[in-house]
Protein backbone atom coordinates (compact mmCIF):
# COMPACT_ATOMS: atom_id res chain seq x y z
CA UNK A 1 199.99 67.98 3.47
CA UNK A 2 197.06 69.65 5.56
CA UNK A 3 197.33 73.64 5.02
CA UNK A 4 196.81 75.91 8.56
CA UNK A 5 193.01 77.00 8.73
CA UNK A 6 192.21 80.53 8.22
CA UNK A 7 189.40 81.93 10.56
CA UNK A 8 186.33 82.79 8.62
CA UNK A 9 186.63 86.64 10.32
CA UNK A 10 189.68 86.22 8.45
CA UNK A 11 187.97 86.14 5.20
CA UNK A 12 185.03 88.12 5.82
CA UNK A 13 187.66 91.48 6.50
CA UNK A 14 189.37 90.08 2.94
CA UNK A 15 186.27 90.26 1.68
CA UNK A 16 185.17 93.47 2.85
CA UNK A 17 188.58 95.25 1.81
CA UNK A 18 187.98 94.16 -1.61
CA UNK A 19 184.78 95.34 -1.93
CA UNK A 20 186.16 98.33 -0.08
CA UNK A 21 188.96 98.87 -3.03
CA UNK A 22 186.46 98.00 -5.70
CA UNK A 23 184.56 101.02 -4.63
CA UNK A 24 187.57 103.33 -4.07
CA UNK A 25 188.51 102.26 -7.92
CA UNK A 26 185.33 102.97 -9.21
CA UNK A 27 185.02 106.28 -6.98
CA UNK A 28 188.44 107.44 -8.47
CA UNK A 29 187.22 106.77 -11.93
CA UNK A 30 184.39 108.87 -11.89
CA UNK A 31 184.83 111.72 -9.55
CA UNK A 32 188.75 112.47 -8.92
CA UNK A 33 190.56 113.85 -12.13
CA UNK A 34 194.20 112.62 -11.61
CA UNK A 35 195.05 113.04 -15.01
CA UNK A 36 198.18 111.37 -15.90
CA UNK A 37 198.05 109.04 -12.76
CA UNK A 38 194.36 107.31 -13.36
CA UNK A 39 196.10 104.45 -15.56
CA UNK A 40 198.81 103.82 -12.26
CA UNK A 41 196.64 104.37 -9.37
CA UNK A 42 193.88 101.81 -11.08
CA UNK A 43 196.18 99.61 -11.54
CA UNK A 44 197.69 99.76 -8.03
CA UNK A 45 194.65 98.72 -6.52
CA UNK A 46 193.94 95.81 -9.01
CA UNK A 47 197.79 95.15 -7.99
CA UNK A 48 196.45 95.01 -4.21
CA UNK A 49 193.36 92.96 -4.72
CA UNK A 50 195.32 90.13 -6.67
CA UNK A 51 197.24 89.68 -4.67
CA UNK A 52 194.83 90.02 -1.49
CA UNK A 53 192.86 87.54 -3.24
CA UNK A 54 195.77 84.96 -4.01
CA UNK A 55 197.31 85.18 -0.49
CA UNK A 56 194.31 84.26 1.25
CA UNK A 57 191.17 82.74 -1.36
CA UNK A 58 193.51 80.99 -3.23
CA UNK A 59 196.19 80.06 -0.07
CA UNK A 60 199.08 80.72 -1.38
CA UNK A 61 199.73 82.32 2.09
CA UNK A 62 200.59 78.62 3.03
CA UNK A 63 202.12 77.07 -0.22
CA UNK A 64 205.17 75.21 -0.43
CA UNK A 65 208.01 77.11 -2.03
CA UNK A 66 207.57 75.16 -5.21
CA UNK A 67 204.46 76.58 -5.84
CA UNK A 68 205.96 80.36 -5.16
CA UNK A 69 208.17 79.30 -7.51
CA UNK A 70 205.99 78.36 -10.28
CA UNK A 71 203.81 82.00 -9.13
CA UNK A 72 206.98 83.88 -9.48
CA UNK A 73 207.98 82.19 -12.66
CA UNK A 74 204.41 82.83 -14.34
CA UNK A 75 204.60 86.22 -13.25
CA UNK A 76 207.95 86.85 -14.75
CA UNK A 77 206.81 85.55 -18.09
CA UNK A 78 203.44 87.73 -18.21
CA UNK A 79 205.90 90.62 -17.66
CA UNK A 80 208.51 89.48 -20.16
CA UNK A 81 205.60 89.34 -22.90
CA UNK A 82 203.67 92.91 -21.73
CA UNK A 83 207.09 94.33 -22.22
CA UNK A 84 207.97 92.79 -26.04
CA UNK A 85 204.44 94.02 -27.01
CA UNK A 86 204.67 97.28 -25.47
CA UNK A 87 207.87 97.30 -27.02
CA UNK A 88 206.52 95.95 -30.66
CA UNK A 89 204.11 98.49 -30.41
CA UNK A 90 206.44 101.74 -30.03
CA UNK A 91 208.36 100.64 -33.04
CA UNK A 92 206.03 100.06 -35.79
CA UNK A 93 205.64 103.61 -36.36
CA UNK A 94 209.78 103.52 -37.28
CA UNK A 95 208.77 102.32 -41.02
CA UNK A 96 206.10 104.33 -41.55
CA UNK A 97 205.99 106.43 -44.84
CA UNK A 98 205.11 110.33 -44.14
């Protein structure tokens, strides 16, 4: 199964967008003081990047569905076990002597 090329412009503007977000991360990090909204914006843009970088360097763009499948399924589970361990971590303090 032969996969559609993509143009090399193609991945040179890829390329430069994710150097362009690298430097709006690391721009945000030092000068702008969001406060509360570092943490979500930071990880926005990481959100962007993967999946800028999966879509196109990694051609998922052109996958068969099983392989969404198996993307959406691995993605699921990395969820599923941020959320127990988040969710370990808030309640250890629930036995805690004072």
């Amino acid at each position: 199964m032969s996969h559609p090329s993509i143009a090399v412009r193609t991945y040179l503007i890829i390329y430069v967008v994710l150097i362009g977000l690298t430097i709006l991360t690391a721009t945000i990090a030092i000068t702008a003081r969001l406060g509360a909204w570092e943490v979500p914006v930071a990880l926005g843009i990481a959100t962007v990047k993967t999946i800028l970088v999966g879509l196109f360097f990694m051609h998922l763009l052109h996958s068969p569905r099983l392989i969404w499948l198996f993307m959406i399924i691995g993605v699921l589970f990395l969820a599923a076990f941020i959320g127990l361990t988040l969710t370990d971590y808030q309640t250890r303090s629930w036995g805690a002597r004072p």
